[in-house]
PDB file of N, CA and C in Angstrom:
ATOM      1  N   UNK A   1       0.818  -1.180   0.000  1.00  0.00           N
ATOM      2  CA  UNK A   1       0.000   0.000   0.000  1.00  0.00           C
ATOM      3  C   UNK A   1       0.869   1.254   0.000  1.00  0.00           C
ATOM      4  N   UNK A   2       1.650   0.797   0.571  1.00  0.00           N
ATOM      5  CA  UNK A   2       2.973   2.186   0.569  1.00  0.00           C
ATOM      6  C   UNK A   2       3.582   2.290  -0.689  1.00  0.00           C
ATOM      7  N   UNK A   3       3.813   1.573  -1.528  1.00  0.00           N
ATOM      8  CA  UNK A   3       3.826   2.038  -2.862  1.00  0.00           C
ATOM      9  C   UNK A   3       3.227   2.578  -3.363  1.00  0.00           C
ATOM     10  N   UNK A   4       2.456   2.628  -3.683  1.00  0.00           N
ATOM     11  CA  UNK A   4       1.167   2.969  -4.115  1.00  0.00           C
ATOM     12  C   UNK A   4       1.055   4.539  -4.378  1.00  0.00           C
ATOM     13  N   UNK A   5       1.107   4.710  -2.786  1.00  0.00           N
ATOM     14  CA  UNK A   5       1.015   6.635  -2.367  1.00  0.00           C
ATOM     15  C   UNK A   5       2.534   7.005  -2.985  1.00  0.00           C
ATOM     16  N   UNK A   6       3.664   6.228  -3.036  1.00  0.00           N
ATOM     17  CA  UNK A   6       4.536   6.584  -3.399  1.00  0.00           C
ATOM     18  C   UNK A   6       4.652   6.609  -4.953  1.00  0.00           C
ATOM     19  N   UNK A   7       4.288   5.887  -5.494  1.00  0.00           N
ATOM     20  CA  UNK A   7       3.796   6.387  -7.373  1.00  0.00           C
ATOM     21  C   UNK A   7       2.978   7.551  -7.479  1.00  0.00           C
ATOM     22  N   UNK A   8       2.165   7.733  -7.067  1.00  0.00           N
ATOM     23  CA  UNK A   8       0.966   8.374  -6.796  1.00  0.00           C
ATOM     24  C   UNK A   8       1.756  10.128  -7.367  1.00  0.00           C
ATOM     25  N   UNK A   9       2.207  10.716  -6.419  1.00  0.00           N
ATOM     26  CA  UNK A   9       3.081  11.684  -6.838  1.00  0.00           C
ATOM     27  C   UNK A   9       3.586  12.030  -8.231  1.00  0.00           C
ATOM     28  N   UNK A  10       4.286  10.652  -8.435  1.00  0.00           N
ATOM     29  CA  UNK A  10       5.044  10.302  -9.812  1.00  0.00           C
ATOM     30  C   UNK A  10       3.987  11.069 -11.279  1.00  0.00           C
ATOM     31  N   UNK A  11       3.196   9.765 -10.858  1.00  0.00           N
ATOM     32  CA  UNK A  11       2.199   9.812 -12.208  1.00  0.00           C
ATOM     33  C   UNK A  11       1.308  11.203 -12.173  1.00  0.00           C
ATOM     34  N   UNK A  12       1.143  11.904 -11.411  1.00  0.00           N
ATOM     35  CA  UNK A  12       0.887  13.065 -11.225  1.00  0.00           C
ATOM     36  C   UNK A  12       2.068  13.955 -12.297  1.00  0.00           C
ATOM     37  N   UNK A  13       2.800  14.069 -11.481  1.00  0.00           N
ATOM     38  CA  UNK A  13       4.242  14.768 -11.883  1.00  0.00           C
ATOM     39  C   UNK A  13       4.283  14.414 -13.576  1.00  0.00           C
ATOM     40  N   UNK A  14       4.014  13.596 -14.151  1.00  0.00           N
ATOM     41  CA  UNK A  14       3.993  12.918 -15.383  1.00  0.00           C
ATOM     42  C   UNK A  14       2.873  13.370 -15.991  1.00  0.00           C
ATOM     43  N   UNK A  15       1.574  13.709 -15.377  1.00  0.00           N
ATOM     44  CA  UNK A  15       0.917  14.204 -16.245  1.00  0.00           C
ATOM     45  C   UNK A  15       0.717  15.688 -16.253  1.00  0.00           C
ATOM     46  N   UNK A  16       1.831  16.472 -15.631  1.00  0.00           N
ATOM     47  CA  UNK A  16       2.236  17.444 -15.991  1.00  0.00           C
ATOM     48  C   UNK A  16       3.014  18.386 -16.868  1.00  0.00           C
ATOM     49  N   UNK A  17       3.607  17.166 -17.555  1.00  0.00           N
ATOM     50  CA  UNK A  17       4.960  17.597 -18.783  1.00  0.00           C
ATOM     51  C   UNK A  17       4.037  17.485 -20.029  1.00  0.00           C
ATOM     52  N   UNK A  18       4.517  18.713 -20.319  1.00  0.00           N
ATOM     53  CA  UNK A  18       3.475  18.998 -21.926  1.00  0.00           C
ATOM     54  C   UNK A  18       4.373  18.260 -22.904  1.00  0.00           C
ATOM     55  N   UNK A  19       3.146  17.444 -23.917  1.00  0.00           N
ATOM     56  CA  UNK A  19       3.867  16.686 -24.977  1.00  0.00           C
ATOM     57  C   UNK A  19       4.835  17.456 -26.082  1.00  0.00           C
ATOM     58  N   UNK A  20       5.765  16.895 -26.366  1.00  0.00           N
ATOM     59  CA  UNK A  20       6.372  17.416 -27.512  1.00  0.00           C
ATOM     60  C   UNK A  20       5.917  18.150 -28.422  1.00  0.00           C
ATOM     61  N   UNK A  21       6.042  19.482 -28.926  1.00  0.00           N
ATOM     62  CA  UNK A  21       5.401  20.167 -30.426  1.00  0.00           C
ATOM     63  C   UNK A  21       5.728  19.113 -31.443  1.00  0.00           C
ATOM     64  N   UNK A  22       4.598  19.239 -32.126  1.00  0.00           N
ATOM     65  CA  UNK A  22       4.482  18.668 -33.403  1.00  0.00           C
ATOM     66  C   UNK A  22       5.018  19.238 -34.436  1.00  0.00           C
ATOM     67  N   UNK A  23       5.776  18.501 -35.271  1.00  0.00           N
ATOM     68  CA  UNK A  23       6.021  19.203 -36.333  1.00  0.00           C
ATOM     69  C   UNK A  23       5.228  19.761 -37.291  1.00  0.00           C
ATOM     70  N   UNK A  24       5.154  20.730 -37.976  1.00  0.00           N
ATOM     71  CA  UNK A  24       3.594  21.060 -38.471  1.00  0.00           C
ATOM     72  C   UNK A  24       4.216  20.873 -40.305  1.00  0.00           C
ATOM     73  N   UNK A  25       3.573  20.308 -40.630  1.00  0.00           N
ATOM     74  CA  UNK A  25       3.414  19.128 -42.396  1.00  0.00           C
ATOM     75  C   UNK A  25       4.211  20.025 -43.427  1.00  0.00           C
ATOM     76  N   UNK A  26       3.975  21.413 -43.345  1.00  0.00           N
ATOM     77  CA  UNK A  26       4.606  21.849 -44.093  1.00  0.00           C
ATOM     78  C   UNK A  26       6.109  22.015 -44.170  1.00  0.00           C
ATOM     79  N   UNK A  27       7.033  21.778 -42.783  1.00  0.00           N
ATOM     80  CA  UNK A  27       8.039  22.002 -42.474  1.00  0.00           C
ATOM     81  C   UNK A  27       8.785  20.167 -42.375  1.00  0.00           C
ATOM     82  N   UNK A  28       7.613  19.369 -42.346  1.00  0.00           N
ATOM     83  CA  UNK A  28       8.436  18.448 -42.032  1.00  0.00           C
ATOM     84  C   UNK A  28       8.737  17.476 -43.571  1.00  0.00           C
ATOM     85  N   UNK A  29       8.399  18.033 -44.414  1.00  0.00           N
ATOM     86  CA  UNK A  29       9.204  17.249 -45.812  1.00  0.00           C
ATOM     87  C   UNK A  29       9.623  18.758 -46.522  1.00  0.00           C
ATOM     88  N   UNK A  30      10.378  19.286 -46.485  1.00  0.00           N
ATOM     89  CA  UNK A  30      10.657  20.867 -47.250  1.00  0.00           C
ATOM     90  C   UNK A  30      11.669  20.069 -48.324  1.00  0.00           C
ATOM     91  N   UNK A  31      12.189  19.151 -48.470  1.00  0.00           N
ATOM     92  CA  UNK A  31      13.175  18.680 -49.337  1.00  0.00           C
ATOM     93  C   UNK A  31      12.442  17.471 -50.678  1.00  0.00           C
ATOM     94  N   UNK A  32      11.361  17.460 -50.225  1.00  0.00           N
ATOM     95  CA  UNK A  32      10.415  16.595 -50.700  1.00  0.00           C
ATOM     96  C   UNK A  32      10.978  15.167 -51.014  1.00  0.00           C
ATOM     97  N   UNK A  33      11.361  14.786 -49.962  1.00  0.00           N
ATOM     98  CA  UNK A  33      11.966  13.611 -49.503  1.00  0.00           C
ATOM     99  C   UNK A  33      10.234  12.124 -49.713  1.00  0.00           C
ATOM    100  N   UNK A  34       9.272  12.215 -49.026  1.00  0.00           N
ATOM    101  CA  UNK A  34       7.974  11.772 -48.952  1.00  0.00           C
ATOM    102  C   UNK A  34       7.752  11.296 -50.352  1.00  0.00           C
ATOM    103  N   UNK A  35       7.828  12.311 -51.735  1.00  0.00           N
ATOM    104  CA  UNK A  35       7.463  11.684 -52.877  1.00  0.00           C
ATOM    105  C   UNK A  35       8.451  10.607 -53.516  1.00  0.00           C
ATOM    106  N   UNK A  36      10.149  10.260 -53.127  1.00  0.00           N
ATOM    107  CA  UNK A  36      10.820   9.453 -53.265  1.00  0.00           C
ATOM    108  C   UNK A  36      11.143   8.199 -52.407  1.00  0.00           C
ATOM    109  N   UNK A  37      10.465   8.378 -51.643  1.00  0.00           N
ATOM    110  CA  UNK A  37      10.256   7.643 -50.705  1.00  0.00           C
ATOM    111  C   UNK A  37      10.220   5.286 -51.427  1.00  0.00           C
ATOM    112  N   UNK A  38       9.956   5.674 -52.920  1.00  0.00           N
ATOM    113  CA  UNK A  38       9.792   4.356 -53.162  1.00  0.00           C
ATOM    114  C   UNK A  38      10.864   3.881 -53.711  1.00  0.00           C
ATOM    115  N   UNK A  39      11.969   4.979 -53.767  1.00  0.00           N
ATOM    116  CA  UNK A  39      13.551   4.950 -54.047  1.00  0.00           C
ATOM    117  C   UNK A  39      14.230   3.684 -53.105  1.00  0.00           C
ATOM    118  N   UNK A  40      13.631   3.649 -51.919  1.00  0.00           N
ATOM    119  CA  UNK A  40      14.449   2.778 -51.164  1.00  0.00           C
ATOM    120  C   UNK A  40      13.792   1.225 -51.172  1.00  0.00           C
ATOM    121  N   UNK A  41      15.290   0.446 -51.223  1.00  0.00           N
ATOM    122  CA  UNK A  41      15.430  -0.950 -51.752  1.00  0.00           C
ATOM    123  C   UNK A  41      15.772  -1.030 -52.950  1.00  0.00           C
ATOM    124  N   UNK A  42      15.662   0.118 -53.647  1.00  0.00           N
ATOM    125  CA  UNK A  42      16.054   0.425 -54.699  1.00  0.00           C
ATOM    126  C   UNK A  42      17.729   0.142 -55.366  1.00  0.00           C
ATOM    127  N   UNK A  43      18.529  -0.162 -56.493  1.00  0.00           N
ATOM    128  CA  UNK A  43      20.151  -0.118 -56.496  1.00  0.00           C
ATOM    129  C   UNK A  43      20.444   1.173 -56.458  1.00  0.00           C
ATOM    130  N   UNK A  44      21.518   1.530 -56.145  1.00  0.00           N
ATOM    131  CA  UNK A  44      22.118   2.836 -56.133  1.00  0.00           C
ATOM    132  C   UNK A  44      21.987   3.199 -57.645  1.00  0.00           C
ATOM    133  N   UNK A  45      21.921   2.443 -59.001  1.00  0.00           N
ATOM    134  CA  UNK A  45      21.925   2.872 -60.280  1.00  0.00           C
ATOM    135  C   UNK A  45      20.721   3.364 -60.823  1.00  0.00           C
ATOM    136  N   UNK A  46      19.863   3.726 -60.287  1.00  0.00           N
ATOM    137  CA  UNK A  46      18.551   4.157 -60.498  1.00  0.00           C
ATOM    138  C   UNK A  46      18.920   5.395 -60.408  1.00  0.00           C
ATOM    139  N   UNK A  47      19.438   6.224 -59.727  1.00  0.00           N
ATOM    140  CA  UNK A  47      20.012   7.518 -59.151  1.00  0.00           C
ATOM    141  C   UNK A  47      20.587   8.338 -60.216  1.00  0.00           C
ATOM    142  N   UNK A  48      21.534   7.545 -60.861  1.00  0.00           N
ATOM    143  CA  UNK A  48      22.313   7.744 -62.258  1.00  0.00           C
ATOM    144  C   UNK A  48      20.846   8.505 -63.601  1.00  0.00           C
ATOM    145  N   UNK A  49      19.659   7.961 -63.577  1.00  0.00           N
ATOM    146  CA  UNK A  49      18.723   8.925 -64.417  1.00  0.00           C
ATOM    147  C   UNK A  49      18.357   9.253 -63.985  1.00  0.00           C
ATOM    148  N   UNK A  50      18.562  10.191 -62.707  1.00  0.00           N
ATOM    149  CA  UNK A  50      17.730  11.021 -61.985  1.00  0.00           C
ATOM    150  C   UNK A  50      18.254  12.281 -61.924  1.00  0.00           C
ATOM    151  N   UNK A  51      17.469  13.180 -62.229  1.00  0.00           N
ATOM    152  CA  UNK A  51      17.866  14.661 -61.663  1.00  0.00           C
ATOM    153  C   UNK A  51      17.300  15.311 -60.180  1.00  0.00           C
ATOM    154  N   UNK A  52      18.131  15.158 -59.408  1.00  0.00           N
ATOM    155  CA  UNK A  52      17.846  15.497 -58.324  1.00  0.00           C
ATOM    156  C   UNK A  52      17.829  16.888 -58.135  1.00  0.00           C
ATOM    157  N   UNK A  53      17.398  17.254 -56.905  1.00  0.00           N
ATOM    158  CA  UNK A  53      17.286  18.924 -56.683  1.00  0.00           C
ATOM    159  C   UNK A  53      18.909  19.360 -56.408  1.00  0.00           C
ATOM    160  N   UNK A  54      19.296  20.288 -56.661  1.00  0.00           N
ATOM    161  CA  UNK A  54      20.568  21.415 -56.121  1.00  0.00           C
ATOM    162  C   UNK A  54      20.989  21.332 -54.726  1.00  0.00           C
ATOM    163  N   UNK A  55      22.232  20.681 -54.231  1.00  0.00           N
ATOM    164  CA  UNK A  55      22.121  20.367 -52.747  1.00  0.00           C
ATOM    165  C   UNK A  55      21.833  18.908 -52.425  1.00  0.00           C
ATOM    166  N   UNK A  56      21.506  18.159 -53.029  1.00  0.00           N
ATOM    167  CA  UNK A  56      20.654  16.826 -52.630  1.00  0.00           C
ATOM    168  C   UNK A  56      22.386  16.378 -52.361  1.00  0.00           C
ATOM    169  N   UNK A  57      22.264  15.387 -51.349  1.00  0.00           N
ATOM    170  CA  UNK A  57      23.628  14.495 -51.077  1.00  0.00           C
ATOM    171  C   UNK A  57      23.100  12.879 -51.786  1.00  0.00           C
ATOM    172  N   UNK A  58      24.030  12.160 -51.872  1.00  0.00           N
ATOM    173  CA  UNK A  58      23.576  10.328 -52.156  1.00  0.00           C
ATOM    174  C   UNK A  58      24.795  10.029 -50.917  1.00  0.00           C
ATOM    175  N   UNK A  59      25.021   9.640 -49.807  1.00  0.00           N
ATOM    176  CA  UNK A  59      25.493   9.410 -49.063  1.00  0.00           C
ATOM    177  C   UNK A  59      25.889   7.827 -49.025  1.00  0.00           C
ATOM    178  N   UNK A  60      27.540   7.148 -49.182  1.00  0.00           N
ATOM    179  CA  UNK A  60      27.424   5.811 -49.280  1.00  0.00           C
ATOM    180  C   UNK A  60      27.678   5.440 -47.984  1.00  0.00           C
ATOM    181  N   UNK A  61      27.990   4.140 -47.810  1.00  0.00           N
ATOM    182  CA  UNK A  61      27.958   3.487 -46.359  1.00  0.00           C
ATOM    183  C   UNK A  61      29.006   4.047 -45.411  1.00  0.00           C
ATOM    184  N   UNK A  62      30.777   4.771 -46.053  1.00  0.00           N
ATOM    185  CA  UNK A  62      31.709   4.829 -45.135  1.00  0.00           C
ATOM    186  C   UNK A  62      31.822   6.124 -45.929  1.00  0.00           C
ATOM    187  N   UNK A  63      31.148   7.529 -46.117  1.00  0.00           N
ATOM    188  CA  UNK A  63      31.287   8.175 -46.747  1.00  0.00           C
ATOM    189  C   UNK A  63      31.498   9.627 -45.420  1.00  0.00           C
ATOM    190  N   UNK A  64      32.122  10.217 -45.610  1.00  0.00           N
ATOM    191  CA  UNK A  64      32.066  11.384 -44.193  1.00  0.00           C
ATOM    192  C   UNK A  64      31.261  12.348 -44.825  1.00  0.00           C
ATOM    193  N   UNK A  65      30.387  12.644 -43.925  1.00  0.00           N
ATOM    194  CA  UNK A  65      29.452  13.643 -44.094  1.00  0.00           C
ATOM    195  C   UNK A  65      29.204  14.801 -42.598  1.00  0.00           C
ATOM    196  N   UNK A  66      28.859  16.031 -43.514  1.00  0.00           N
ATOM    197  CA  UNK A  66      28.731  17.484 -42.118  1.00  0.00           C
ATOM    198  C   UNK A  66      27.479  16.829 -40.785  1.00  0.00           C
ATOM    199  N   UNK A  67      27.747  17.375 -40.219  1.00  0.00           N
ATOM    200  CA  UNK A  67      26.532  16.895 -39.200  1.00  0.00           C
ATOM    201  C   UNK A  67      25.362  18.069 -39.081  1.00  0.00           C
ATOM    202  N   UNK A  68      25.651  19.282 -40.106  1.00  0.00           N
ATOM    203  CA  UNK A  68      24.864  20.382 -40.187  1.00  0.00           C
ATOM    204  C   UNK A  68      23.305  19.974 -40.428  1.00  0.00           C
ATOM    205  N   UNK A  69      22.496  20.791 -39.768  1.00  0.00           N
ATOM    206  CA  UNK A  69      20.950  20.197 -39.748  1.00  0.00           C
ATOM    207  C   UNK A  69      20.253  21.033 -41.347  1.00  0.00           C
ATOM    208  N   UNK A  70      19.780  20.594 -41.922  1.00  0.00           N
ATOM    209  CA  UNK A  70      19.491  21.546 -43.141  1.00  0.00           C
ATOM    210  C   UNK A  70      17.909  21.320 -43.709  1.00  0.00           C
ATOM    211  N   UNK A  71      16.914  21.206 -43.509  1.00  0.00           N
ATOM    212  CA  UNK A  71      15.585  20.492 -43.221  1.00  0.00           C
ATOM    213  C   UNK A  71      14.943  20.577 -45.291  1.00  0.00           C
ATOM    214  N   UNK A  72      15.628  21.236 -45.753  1.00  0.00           N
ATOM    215  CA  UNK A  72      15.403  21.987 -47.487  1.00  0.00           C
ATOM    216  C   UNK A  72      16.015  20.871 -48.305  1.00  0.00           C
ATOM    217  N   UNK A  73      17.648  20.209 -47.444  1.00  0.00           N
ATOM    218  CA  UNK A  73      18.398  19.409 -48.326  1.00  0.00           C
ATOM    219  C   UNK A  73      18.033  17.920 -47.677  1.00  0.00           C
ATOM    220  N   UNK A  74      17.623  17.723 -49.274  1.00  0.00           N
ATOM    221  CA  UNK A  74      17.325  15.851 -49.956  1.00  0.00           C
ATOM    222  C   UNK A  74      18.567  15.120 -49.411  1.00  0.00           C
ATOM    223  N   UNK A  75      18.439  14.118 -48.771  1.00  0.00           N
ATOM    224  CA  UNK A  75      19.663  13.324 -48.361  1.00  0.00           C
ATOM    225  C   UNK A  75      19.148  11.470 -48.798  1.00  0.00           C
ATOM    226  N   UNK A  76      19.924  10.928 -49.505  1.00  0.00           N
ATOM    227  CA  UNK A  76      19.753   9.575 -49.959  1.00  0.00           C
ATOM    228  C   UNK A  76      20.847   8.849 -49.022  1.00  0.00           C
ATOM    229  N   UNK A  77      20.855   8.075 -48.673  1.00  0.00           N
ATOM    230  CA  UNK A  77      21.810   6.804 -48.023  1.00  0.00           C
ATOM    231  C   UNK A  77      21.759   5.532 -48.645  1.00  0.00           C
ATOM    232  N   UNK A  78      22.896   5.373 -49.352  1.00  0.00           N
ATOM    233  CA  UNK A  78      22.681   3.569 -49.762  1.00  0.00           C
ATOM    234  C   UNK A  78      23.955   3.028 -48.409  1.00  0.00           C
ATOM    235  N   UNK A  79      23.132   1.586 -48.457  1.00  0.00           N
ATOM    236  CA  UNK A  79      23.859   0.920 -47.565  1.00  0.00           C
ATOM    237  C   UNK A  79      24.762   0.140 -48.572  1.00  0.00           C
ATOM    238  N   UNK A  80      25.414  -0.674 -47.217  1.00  0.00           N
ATOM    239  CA  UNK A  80      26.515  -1.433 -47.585  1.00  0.00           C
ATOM    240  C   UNK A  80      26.281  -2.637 -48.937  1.00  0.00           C
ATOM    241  N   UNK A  81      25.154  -2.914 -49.140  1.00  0.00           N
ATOM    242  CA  UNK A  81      24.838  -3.839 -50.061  1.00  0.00           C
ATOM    243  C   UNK A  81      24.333  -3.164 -51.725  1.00  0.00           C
ATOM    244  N   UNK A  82      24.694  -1.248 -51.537  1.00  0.00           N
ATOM    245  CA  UNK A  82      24.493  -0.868 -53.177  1.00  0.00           C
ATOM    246  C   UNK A  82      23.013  -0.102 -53.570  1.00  0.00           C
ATOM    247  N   UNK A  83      22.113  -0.631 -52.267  1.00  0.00           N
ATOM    248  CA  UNK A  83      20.827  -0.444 -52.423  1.00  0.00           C
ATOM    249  C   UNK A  83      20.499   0.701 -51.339  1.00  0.00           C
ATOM    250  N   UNK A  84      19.474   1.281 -52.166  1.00  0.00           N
ATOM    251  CA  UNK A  84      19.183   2.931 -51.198  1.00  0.00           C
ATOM    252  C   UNK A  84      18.563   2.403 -50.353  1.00  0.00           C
ATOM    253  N   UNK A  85      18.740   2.950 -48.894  1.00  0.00           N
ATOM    254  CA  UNK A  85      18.552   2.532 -47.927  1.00  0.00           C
ATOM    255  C   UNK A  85      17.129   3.481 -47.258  1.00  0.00           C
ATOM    256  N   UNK A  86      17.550   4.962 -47.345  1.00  0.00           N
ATOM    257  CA  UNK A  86      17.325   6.060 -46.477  1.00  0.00           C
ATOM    258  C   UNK A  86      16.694   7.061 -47.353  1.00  0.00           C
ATOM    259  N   UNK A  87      15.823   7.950 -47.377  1.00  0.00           N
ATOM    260  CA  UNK A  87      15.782   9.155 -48.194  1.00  0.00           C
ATOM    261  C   UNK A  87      15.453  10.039 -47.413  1.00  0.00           C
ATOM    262  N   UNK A  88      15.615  11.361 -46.813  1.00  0.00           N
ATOM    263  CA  UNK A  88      15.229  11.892 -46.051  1.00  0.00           C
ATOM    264  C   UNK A  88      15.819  13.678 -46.037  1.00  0.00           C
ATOM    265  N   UNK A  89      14.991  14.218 -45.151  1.00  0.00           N
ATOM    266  CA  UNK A  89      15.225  15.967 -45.491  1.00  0.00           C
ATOM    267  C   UNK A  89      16.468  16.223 -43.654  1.00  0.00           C
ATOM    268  N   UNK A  90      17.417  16.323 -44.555  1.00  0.00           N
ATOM    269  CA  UNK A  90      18.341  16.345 -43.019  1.00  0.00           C
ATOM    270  C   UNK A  90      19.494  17.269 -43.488  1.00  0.00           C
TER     271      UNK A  90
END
């Protein structure tokens, strides 16, 4: 029973922390990452007839990349096996 009163507090305290902001739709694909989205599983040679946007990276598995946040620039990742892995606005 003494637990009890002792959670009690807790879950209180817990339903006091306001949830995370949402990202709001327009901000969260600005690179229009969402419409390529069927790119992945894809070979990395599909990429080759593509014109991507200005800025877009193709990122390979051991490739060094900035850690700069950029939410506008298209970012592709193929993994270790050749095939796009990732597409995303980062």
């Amino acid at each position: 029973m003494t637990r009890l009163f002792a959670v009690i507090p807790l879950v209180l305290l817990a339903a006091c922390v306001p949830p995370p902001p949402a990202t709001p739709p327009e901000e969260a694909d600005l690179c229009k990452a969402q419409a390529l989205q069927g790119l992945v599983g894809q070979p990395q040679s599909v990429l080759q007839s593509m014109l991507l946007p200005a800025g877009s990276r193709v990122i390979g598995p051991s490739d060094p990349v900035t850690m700069d946040f950029r939410p506008e620039r298209l970012n592709v990742e193929v993994g270790a096996d050749g095939r796009i892995a990732k597409v995303g606005c980062y």
